[in-house]
Protein backbone atom coordinates (compact mmCIF):
# COMPACT_ATOMS: atom_id res chain seq x y z
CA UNK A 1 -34.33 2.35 -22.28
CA UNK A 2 -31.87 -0.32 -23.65
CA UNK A 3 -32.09 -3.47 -25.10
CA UNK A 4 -30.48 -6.25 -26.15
CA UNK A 5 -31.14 -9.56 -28.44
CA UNK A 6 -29.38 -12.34 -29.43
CA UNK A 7 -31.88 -14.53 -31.20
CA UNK A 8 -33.41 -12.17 -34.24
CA UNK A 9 -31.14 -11.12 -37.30
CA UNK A 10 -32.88 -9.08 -40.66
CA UNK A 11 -33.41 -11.17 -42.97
CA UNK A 12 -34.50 -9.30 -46.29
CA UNK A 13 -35.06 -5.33 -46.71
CA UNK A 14 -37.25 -4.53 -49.29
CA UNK A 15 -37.71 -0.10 -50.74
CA UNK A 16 -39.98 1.52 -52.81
CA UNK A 17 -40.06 5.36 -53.93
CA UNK A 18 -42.60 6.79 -56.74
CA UNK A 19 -40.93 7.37 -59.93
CA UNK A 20 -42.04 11.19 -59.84
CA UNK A 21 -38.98 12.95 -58.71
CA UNK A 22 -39.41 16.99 -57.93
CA UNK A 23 -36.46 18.99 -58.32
CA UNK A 24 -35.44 21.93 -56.45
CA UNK A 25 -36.78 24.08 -59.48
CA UNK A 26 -40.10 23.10 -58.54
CA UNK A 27 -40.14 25.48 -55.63
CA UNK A 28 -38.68 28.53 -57.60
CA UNK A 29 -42.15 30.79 -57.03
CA UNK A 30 -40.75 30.25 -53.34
CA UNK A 31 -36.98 30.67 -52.90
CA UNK A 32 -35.29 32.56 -55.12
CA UNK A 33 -32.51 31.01 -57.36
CA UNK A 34 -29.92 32.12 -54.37
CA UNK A 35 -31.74 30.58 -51.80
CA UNK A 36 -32.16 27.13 -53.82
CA UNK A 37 -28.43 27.15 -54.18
CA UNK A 38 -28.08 27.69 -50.21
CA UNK A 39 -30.51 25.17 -49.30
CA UNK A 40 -28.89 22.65 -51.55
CA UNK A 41 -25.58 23.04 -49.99
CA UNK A 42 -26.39 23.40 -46.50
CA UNK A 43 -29.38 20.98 -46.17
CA UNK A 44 -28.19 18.66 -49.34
CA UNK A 45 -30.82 18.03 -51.00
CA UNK A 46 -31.73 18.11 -54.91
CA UNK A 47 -34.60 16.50 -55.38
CA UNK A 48 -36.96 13.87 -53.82
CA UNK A 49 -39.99 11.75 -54.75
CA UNK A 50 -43.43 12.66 -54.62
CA UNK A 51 -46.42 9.88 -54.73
CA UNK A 52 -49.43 11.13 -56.98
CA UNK A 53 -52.89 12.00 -55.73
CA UNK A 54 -53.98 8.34 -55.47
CA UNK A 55 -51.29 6.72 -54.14
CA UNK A 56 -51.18 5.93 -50.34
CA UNK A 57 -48.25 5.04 -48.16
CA UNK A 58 -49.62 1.80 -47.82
CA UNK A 59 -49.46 1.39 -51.65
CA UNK A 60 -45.92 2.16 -51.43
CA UNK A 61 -45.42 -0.43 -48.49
CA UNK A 62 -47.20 -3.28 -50.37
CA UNK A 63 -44.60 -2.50 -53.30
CA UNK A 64 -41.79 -2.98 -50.99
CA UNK A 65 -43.09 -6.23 -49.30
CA UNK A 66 -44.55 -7.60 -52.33
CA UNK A 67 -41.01 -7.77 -53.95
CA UNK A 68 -40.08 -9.43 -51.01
CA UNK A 69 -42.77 -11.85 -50.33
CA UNK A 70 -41.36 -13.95 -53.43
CA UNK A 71 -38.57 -14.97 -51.51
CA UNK A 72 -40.35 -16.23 -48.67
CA UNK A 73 -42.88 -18.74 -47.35
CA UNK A 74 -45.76 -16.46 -46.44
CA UNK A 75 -47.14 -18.73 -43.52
CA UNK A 76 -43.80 -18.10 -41.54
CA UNK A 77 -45.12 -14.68 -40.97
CA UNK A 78 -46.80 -14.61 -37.53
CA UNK A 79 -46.81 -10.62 -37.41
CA UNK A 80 -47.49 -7.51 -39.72
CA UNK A 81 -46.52 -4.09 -38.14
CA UNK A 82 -47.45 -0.70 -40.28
CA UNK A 83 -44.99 2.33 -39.06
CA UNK A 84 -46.64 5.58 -40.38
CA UNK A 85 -47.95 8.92 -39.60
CA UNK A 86 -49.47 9.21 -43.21
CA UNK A 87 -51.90 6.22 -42.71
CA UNK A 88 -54.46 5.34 -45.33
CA UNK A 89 -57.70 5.61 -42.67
CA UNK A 90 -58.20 6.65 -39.36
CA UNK A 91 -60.19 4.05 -38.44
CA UNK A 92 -59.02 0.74 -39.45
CA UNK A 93 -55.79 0.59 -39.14
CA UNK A 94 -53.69 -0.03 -42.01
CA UNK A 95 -52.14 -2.84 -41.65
CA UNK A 96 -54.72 -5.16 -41.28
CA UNK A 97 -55.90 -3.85 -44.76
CA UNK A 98 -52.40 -5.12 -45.89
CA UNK A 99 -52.47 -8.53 -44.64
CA UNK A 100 -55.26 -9.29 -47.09
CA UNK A 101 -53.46 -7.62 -49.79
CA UNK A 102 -50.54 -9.39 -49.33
CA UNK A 103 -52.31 -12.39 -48.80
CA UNK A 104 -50.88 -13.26 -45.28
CA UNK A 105 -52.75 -16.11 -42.85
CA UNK A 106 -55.37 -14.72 -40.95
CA UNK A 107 -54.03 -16.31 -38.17
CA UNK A 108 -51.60 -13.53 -37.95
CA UNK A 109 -50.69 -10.43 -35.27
CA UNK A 110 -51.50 -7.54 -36.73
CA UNK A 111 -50.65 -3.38 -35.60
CA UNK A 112 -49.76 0.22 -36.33
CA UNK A 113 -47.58 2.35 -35.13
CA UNK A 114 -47.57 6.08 -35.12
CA UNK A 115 -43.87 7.34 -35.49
CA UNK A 116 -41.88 9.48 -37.29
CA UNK A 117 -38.01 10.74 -37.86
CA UNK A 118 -37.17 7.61 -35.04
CA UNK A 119 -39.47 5.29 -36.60
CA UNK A 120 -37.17 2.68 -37.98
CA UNK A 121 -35.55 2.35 -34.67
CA UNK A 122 -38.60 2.13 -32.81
CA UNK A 123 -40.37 -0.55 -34.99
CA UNK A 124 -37.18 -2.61 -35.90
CA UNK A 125 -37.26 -3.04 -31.93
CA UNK A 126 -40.61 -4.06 -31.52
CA UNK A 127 -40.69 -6.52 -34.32
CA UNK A 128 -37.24 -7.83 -32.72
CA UNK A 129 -39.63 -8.18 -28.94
CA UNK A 130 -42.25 -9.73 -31.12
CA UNK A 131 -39.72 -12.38 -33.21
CA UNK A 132 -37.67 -13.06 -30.25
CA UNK A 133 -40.80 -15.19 -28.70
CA UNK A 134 -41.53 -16.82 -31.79
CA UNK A 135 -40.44 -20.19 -32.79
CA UNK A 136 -37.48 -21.32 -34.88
CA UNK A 137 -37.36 -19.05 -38.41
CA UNK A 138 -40.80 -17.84 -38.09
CA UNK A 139 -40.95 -13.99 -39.10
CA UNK A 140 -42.47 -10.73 -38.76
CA UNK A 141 -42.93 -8.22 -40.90
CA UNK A 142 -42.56 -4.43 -40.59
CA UNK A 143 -43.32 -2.23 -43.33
CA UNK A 144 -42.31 1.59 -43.11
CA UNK A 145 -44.45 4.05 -45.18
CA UNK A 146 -44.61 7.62 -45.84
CA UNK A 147 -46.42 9.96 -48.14
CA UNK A 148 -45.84 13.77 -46.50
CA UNK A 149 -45.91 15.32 -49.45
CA UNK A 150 -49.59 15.34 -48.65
CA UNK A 151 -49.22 16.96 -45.45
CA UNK A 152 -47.02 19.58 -46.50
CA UNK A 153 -48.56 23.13 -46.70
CA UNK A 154 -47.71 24.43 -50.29
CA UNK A 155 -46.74 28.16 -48.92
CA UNK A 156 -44.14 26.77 -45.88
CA UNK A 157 -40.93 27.34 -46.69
CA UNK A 158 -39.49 25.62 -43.66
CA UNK A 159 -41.17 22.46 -44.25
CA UNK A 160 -42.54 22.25 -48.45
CA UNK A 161 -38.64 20.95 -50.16
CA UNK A 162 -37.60 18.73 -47.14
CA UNK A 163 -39.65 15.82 -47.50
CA UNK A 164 -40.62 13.31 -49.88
CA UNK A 165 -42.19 9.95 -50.04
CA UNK A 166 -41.07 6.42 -49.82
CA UNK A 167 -41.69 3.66 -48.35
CA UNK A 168 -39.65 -0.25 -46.72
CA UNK A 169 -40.66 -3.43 -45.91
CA UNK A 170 -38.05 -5.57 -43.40
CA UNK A 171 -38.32 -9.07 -42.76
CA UNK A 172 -37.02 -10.40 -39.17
CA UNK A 173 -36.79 -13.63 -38.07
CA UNK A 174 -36.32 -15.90 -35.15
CA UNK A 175 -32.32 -17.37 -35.56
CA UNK A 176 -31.22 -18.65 -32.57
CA UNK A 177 -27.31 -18.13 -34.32
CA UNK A 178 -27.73 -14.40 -34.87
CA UNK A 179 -25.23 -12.05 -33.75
CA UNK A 180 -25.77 -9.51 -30.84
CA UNK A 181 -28.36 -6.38 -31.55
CA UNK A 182 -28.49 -3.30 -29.15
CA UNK A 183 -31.19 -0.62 -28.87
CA UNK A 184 -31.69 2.62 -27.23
CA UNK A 185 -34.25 4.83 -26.97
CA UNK A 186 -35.23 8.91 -25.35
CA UNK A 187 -38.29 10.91 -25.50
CA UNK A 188 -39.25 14.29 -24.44
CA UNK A 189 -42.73 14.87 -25.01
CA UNK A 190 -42.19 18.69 -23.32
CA UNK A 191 -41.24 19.49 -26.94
CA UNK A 192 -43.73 17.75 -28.79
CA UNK A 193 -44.85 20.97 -30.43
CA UNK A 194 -41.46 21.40 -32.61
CA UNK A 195 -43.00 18.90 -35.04
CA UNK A 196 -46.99 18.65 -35.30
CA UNK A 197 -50.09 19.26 -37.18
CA UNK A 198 -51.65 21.04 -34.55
CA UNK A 199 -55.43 20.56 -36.30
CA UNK A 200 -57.27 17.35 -37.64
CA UNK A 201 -56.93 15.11 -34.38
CA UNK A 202 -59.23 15.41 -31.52
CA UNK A 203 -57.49 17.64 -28.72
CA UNK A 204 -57.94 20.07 -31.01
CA UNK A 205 -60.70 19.29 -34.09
CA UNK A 206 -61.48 20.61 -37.61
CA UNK A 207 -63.97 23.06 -37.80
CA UNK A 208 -65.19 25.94 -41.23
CA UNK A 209 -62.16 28.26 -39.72
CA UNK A 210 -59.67 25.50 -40.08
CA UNK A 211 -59.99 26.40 -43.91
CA UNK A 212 -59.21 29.92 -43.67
CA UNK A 213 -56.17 31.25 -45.42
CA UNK A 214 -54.82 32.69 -42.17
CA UNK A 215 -55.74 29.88 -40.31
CA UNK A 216 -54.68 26.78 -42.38
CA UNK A 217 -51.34 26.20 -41.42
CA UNK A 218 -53.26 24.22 -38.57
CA UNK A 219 -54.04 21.60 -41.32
CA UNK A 220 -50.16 21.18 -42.49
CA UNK A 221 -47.12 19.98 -40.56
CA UNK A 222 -45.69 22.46 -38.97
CA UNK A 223 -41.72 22.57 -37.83
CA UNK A 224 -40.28 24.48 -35.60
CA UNK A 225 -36.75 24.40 -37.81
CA UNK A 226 -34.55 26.16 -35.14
CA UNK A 227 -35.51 24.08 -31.90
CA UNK A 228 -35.08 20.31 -33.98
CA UNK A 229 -31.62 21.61 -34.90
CA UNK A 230 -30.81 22.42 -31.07
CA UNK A 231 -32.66 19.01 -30.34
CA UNK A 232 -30.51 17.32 -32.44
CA UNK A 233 -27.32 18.45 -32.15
CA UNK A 234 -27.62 18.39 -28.35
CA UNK A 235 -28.75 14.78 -27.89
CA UNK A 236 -28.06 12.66 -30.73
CA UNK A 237 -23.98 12.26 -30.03
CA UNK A 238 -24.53 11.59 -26.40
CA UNK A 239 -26.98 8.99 -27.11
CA UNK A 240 -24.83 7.09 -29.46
CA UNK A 241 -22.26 7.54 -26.78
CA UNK A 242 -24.47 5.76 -24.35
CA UNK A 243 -25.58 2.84 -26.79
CA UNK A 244 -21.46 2.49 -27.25
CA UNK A 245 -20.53 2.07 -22.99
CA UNK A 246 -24.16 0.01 -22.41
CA UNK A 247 -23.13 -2.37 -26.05
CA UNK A 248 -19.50 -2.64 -24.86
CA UNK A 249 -19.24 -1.97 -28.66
CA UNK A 250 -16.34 0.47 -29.74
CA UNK A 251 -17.52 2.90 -32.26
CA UNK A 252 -14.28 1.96 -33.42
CA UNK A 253 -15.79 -1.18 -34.79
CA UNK A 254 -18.72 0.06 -36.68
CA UNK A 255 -18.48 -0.66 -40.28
CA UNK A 256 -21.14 1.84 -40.74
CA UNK A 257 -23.41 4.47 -39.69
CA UNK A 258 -26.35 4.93 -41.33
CA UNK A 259 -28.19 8.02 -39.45
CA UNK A 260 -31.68 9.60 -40.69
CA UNK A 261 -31.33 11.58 -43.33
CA UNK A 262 -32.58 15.07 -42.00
CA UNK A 263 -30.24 17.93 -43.33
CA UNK A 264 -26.26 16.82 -44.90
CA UNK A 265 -24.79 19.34 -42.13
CA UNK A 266 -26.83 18.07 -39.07
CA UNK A 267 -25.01 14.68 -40.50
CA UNK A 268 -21.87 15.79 -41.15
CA UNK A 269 -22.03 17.49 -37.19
CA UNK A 270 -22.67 14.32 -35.70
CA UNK A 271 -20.03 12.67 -37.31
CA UNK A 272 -18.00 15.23 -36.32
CA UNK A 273 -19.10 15.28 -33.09
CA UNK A 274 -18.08 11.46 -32.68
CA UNK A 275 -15.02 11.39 -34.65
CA UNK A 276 -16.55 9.22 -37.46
CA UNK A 277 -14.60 8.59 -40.45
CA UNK A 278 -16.64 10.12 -42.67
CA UNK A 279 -16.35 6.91 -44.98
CA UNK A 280 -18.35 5.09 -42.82
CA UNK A 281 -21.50 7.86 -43.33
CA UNK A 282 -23.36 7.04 -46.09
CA UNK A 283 -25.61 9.99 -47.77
CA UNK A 284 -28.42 9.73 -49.62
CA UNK A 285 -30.64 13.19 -48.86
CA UNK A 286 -29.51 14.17 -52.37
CA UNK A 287 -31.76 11.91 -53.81
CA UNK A 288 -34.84 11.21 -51.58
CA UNK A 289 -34.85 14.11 -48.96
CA UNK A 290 -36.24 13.76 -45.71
CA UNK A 291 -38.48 10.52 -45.78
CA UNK A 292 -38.88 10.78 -41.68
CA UNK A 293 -39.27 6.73 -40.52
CA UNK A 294 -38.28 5.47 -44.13
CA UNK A 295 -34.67 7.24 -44.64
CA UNK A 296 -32.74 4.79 -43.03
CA UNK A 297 -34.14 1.55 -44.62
CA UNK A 298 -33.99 2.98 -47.34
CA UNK A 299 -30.44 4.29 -46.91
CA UNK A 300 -29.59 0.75 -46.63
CA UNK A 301 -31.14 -0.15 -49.40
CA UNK A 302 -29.12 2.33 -51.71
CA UNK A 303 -25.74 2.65 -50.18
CA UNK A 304 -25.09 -1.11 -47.94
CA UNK A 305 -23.54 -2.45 -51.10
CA UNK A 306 -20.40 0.34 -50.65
CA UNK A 307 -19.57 -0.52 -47.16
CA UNK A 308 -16.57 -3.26 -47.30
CA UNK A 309 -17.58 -5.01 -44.10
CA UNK A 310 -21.69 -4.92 -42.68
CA UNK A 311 -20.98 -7.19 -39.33
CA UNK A 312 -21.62 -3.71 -37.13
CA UNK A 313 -23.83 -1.04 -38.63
CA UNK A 314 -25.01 1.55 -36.14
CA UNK A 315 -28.77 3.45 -37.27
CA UNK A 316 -29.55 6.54 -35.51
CA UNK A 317 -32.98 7.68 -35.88
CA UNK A 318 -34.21 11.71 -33.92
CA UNK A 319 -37.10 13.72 -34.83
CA UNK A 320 -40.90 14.45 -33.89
CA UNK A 321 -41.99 13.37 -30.67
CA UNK A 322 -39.20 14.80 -29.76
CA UNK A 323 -38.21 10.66 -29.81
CA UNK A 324 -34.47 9.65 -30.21
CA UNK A 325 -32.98 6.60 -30.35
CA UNK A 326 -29.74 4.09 -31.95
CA UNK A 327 -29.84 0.25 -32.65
CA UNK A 328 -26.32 -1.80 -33.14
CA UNK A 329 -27.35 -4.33 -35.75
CA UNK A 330 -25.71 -6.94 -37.89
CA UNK A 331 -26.36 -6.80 -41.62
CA UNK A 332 -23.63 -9.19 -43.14
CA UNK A 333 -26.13 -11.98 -43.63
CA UNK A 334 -29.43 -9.83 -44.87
CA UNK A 335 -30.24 -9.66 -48.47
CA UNK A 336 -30.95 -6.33 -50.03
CA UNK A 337 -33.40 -6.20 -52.98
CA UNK A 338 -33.27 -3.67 -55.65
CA UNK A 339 -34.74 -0.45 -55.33
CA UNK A 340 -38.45 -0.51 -56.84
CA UNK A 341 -40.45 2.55 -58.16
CA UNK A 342 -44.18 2.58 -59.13
């Protein structure tokens, strides 16, 4: 699928982390001190945050947008979208809940969305649909959240350093002079097993055995580490490929390229892969790990500052689902607020 706008821009992006940051030292009754140093220079990470007990990714979100909301008029905000797969409730959905606490109109559109590694790309596109129909500087606003250190089995290797939480709130508005965006998007649901908590949803419910120490991995995410790195390095470079011939864009003339932060090498592959400067490839895994739908907002947030020109950034977001996909956006013109932690 491709798309293409020419009457939204990003107005304001808004990131929030919990000030508890684990280090790799944390995990030492797990890897030994070898196997820390490996994973930190293959995979690149050295620490990330983890929200306490209480603290929901819906919390996090209302951080974000709250910092963000004093900038704004709030009654220019026709739409609230909530991108998570770590939502507070099952039933309601979350962002409803956050329209009160933010105290947005009630005359107001207001959804979730259940996405992961992709998620940024995915909801940035459907609050684009949504804002392209809208009148004149009227907004919507998508807020990104994650807590999976709470779905992270404490015994997985594979799964238990990768991931921390985090969480952004972007503000997009109607602009009839905004420059050119392009999005593309892939799926293959015949893999949908490579990333999954097989228990806890209703093909396949909760039940005394669930609890079982042989059986409990059910309840945790689960990762099937060699098939996402196949997945990835198989379809990620052709798809940005494709986004370049149907954008007319030259890579050439990207600024930047801000890609989910999964693992430093898959990164570094990609860029190889494409024959991108490696300048133009921001990091941050170091610092956050893998925050699945948040990494690239929040990638923004830490590292737009360093490019020297933001007219062209590309975002490439590939994980669970197995969903893929690439936007072409311009960033020149959106303001970038300080990173907050709670």
């Amino acid at each position: 699928m491709f798309q293409e706008f020419n009457n939204v821009s990003i107005e304001y992006i808004s990131s929030s982390v919990p000030i508890q940051a684990v280090g790799n030292s944390f995990f030492s009754t797990l890897l030994t001190e070898k196997e820390i140093k490996v994973f930190e220079k293959t995979v690149g990470i050295k620490e990330r945050r983890w929200a306490d007990k209480g603290v929901t990714a819906s919390d996090l979100g209302f951080a974000a947008a709250e910092e963000l909301l004093k900038q704004v008029d709030k009654s220019r905000i026709k739409s609230l979208i909530f991108l998570s797969q770590t939502s507070d409730y099952k039933i309601p959905f979350t962002s409803n809940i956050l329209q009160d606490k933010l105290g947005l109109q009630q005359e107001i559109l207001c959804f979730d969305i259940n996405a992961g590694c992709a998620g940024f790309i995915q909801g940035l596109s459907t609050a684009f649909s949504i804002a392209s129909t809208l009148k004149e500087g009227e907004k919507v606003l998508l807020i990104i959240g994650e807590t999976l250190s709470k779905i992270l089995s404490p015994t997985d290797k594979s799964t238990n350093m990768l991931f921390g939480d985090a969480a952004s709130a972007i503000l997009v508005s109607k602009n009839s002079s905004a420059d050119q965006s392009y999005f593309n998007f892939f799926s293959d649901g015949a893999n949908h097993e490579a990333i999954i908590i097989p228990e806890g949803g209703y093909r396949k419910n909760i039940t005394k055995d669930s609890f079982d120490s042989e059986n409990e991995s059910g309840l945790y995410l689960n990762m099937n580490g060699a098939k996402v790195f196949d997945f990835t390095l198989r379809e990620v470079a052709p798809s940005i490929k494709k986004i370049e011939e149907e954008s007319s864009v030259n890579l050439s003339e990207i600024d930047g390229f801000f890609f989910h932060q999964s693992n430093r090498f898959i990164i570094k592959q990609i860029s190889s892969l494409l024959g991108i400067d490696n300048n133009k490839v921001p990091i941050n895994i170091e610092r956050f790990g893998n925050t699945s739908g948040v990494t690239i907002p929040l990638l923004i947030t830490t590292n737009l500052e360093n490019l020297e020109n933001k007219s062209k950034v590309l975002c490439s977001g590939y994980g669970s689902g197995l969903s893929w996909g690439n936007c072409i956006i311009n960033l020149s013109e959106t303001k970038i607020l300080p990173l907050k932690e709670i």
